[in-house]
Protein backbone atom coordinates (compact mmCIF):
# COMPACT_ATOMS: atom_id res chain seq x y z
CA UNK A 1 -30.70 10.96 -23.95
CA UNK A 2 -26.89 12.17 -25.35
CA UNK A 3 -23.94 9.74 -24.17
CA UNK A 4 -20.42 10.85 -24.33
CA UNK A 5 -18.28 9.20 -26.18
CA UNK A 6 -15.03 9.06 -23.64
CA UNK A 7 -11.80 7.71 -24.73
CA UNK A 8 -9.04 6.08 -23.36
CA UNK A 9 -5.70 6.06 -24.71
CA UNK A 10 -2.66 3.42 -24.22
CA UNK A 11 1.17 4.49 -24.67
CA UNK A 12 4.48 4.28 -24.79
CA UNK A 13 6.25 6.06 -21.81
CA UNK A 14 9.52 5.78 -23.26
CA UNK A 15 11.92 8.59 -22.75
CA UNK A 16 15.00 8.48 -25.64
CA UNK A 17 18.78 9.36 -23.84
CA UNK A 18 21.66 10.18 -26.02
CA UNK A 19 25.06 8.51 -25.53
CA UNK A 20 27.95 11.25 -26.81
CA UNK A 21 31.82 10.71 -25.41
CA UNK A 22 31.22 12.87 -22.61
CA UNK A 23 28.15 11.51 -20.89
CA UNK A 24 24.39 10.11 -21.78
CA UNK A 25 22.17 12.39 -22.24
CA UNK A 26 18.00 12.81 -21.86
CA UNK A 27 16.80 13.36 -25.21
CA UNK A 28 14.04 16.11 -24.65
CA UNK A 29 14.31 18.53 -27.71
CA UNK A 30 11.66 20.45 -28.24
CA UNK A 31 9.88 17.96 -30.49
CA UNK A 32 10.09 15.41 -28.26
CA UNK A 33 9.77 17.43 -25.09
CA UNK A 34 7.51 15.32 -22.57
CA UNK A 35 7.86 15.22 -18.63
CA UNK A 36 7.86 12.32 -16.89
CA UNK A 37 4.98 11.49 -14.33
CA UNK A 38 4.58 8.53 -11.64
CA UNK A 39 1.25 7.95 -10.06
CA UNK A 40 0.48 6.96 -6.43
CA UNK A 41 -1.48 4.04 -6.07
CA UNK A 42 -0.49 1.68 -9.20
CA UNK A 43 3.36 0.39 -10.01
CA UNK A 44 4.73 2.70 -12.23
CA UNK A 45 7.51 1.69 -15.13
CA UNK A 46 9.63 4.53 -17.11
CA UNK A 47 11.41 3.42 -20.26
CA UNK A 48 14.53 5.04 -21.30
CA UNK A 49 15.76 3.84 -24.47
CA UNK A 50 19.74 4.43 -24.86
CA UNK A 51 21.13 5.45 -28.13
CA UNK A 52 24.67 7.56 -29.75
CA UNK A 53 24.55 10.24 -31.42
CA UNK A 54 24.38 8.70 -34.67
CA UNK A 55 21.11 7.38 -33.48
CA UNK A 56 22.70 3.77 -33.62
CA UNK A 57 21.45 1.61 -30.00
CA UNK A 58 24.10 1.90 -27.49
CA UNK A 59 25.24 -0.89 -25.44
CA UNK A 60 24.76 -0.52 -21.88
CA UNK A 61 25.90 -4.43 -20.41
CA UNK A 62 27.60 -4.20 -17.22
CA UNK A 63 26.63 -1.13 -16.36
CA UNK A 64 24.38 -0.69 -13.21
CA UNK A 65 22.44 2.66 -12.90
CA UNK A 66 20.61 4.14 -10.39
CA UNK A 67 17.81 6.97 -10.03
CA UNK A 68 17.47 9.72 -7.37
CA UNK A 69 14.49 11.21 -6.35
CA UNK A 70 14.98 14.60 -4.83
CA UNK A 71 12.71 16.87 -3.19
CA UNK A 72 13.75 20.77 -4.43
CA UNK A 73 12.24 22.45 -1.80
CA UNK A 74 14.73 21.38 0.61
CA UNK A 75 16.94 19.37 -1.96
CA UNK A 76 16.76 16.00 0.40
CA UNK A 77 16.71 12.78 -1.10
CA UNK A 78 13.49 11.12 -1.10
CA UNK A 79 14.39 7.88 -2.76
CA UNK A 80 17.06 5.81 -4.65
CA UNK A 81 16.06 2.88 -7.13
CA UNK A 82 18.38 0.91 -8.71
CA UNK A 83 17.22 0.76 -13.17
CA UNK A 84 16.78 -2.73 -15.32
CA UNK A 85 19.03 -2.60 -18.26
CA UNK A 86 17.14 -4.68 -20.26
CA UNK A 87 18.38 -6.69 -23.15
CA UNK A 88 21.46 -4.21 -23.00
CA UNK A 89 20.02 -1.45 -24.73
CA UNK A 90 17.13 0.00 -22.80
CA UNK A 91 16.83 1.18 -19.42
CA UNK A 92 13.40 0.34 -16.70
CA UNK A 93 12.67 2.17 -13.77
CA UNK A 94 9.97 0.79 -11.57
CA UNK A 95 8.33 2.63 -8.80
CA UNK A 96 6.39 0.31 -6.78
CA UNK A 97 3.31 0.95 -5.13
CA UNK A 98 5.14 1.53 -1.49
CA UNK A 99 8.27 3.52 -2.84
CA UNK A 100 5.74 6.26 -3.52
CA UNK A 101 3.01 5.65 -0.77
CA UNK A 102 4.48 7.75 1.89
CA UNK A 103 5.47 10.75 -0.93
CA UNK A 104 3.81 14.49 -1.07
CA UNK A 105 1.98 14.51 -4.92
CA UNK A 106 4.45 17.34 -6.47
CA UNK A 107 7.06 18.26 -9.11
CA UNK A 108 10.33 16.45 -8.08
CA UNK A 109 13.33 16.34 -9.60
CA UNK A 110 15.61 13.15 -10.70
CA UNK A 111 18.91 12.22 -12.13
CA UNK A 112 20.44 8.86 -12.98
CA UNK A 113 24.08 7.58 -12.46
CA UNK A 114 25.90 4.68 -14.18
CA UNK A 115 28.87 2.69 -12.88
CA UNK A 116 30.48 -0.60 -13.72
CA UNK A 117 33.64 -2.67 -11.97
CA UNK A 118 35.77 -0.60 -13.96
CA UNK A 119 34.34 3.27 -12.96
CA UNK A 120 32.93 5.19 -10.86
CA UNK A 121 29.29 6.35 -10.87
CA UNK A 122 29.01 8.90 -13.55
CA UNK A 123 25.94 10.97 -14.35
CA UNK A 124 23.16 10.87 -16.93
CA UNK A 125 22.87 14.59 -18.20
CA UNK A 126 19.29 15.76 -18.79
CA UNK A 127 20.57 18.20 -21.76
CA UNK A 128 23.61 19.28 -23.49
CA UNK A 129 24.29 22.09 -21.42
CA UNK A 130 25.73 19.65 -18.46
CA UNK A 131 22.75 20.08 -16.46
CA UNK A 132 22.21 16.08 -14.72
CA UNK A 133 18.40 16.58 -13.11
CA UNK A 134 15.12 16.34 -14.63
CA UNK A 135 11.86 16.92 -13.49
CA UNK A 136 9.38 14.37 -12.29
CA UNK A 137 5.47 14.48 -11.48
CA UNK A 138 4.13 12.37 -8.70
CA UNK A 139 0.40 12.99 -8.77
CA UNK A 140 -2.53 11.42 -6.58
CA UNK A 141 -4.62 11.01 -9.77
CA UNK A 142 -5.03 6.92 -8.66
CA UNK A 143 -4.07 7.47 -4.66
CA UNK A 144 -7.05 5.71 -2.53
CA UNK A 145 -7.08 6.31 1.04
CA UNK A 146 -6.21 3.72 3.82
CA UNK A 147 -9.65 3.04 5.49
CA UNK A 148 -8.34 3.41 9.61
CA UNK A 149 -8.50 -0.17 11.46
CA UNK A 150 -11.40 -0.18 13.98
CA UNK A 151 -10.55 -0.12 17.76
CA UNK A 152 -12.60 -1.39 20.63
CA UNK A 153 -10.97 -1.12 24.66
CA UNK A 154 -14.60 -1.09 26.11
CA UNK A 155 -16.68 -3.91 26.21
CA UNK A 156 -20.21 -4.11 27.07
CA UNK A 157 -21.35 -6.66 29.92
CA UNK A 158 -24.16 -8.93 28.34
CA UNK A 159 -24.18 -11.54 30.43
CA UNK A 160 -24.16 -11.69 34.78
CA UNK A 161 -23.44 -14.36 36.90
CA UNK A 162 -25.61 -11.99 40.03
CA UNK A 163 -28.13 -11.93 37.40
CA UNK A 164 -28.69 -15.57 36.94
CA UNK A 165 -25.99 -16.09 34.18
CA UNK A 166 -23.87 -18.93 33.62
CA UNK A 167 -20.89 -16.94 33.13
CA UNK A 168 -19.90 -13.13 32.92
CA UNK A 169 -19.77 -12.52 29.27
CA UNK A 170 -18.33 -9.27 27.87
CA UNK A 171 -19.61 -8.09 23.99
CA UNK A 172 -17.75 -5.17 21.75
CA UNK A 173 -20.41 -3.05 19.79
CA UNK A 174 -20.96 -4.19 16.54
CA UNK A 175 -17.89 -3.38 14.25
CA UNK A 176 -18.19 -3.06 10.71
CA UNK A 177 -17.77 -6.06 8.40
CA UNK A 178 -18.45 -6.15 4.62
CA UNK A 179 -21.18 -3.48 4.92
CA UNK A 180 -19.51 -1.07 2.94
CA UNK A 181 -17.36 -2.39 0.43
CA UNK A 182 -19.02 -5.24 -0.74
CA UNK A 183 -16.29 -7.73 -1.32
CA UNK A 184 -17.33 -11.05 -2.80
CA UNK A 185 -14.64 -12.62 -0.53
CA UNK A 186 -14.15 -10.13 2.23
CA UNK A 187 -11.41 -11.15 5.03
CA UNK A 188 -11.55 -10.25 8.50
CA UNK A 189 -8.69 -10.35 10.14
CA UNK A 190 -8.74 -9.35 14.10
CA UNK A 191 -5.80 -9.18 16.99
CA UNK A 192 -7.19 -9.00 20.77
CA UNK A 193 -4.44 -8.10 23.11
CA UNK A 194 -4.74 -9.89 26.59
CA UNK A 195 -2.41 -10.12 30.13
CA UNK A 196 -2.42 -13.22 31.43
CA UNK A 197 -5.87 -14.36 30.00
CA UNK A 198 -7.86 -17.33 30.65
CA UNK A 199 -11.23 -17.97 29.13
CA UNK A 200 -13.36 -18.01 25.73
CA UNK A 201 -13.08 -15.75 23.08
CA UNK A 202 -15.98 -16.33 20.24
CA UNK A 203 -15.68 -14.53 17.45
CA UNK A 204 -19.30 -13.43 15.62
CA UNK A 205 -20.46 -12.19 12.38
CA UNK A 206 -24.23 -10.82 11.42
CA UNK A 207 -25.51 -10.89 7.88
CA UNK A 208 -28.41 -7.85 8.70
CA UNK A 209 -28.09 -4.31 7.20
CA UNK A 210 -29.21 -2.50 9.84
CA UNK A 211 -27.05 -2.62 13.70
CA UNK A 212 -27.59 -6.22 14.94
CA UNK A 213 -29.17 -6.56 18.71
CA UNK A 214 -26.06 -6.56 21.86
CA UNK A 215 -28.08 -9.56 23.27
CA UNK A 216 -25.69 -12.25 24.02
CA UNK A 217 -28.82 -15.06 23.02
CA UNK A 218 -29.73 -13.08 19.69
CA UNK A 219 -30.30 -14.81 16.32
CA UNK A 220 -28.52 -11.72 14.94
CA UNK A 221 -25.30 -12.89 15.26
CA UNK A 222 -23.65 -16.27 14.25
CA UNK A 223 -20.37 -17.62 15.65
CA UNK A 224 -17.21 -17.62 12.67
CA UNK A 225 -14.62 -18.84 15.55
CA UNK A 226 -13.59 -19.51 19.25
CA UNK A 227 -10.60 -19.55 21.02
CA UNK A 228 -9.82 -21.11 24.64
CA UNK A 229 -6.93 -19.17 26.58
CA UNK A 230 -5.28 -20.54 29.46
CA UNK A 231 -3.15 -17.87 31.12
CA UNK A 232 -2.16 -16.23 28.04
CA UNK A 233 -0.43 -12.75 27.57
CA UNK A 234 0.11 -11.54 24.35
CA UNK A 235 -1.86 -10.88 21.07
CA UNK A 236 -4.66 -13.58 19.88
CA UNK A 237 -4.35 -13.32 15.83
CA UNK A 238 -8.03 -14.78 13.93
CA UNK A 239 -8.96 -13.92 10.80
CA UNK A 240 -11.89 -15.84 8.80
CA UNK A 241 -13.67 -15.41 5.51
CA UNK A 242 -17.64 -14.57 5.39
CA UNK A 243 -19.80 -11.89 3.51
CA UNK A 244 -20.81 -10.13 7.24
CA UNK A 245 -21.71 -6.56 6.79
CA UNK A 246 -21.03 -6.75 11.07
CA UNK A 247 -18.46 -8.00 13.36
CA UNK A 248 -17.91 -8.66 16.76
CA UNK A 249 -16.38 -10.25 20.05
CA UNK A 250 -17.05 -11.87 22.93
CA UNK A 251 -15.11 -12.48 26.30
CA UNK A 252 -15.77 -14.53 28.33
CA UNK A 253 -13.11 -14.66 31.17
CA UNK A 254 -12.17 -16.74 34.20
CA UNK A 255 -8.97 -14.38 35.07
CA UNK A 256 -6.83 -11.53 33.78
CA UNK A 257 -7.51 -8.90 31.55
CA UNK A 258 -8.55 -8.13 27.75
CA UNK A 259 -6.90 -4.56 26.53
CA UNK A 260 -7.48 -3.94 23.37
CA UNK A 261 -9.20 -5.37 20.04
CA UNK A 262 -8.39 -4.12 16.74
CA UNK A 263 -10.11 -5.30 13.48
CA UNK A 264 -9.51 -4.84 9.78
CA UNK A 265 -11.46 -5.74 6.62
């Protein structure tokens, strides 16, 4: 049996600019031509380092810069960071996991400004034809996708007081838990919205693979945490910690009225 030999490489992403008397300027001749990229889904750093024309580092303290990210096809502005000048001579721009979670994988374009005290906010030209924007790549290539928070507003009746039940007792179906992404630690955090509530809520977990039995008595299901409402209106916040691959809820209600329970994991 052949293996493939697949490599991985680790770089630089440092982008040289060019300070002349008339403005800084992206150094992207064609033997250093690259374009930049930022990827959704990881926290993204660009390095610009600054030097003259003389290829000497150029001093950048006091200055605070700022980069635009513009969408061309309807030239809006889709966001604004504010750049590190580090140690004086280079420049960082960070794009954080959420300033790129809610943008369209594309070719954007970008230009930075500089002001101190002293002056206003003058631009970083991209060549030396006076041309100030750039082009940028945002690309899905490490994008994962949100997995939606489970919803129950029906519950099932398990237990009957005409039936010969201590209480009525109310049961969601059985949500998921860890059963999918099996998370040595997985969290399950859960919000039940009530109106003027009073009663038990017991919160359950079930180790099985397969769907665990609605009985209210079953040795499916084990109990992770309770909580005793008197007259309550609002949202009921429980999360707890246990490798479940199921989840779910029981009411068990003296007065008012359970709306809505939402869980995520």
């Amino acid at each position: 049996m052949a293996y493939s030999d697949h490599r991985l490489h680790l770089y630089d992403t440092t982008i040289g600019l060019v300070v002349t008397e008339d403005g800084i300027y992206l150094d992207n001749r064609p033997m250093d031509q690259k374009r930049l990229q930022a990827h959704k889904g990881i926290n993204n750093t660009l390095l610009f380092t600054v030097t003259n024309r003389d290829r000497r580092v150029a001093n950048l303290t006091g200055k605070t810069l700022a980069a635009t990210l513009v969408d061309p096809t309807n030239r809006r502005v889709v966001i604004t960071k504010l750049l590190e000048v580090t140690e004086g001579v280079s420049i960082k721009l960070m794009f954080m996991i959420s300033d790129l979670a809610g943008i369209t994988p594309g070719l954007y374009t970008m230009f930075i400004t500089a002001s101190s005290v002293a002056d206003s906010a003058q631009p970083l030209y991209a060549d030396l034809n006076n041309n100030i924007k750039f082009d940028i790549q945002i690309t899905d290539q490490a994008a994962s996708t949100v997995v939606p928070t489970q919803e129950e507003t029906i519950l099932l009746q398990v237990a009957n007081v005409n039936t010969g039940a201590a209480a009525d007792v109310y049961a969601t179906s059985a949500m998921r838990g860890n059963h999918d992404a099996n998370s040595p630690n997985p969290m399950h955090c859960i919000a039940v919205y009530v109106q003027n509530y009073t009663g038990l809520l017991t919160f359950q977990a079930s180790c099985l693979a397969l769907i665990p039995s609605t009985s209210l008595d079953s040795l499916d299901w084990f109990t992770a945490d309770t909580r005793a409402l008197t007259g309550y209106t609002g949202i009921v916040y429980v999360s707890f910690t246990v490798n479940a691959n199921w989840v779910r809820v029981l009411s068990t209600p003296t007065s008012g009225t359970l709306e809505r329970i939402l869980l995520r994991n």
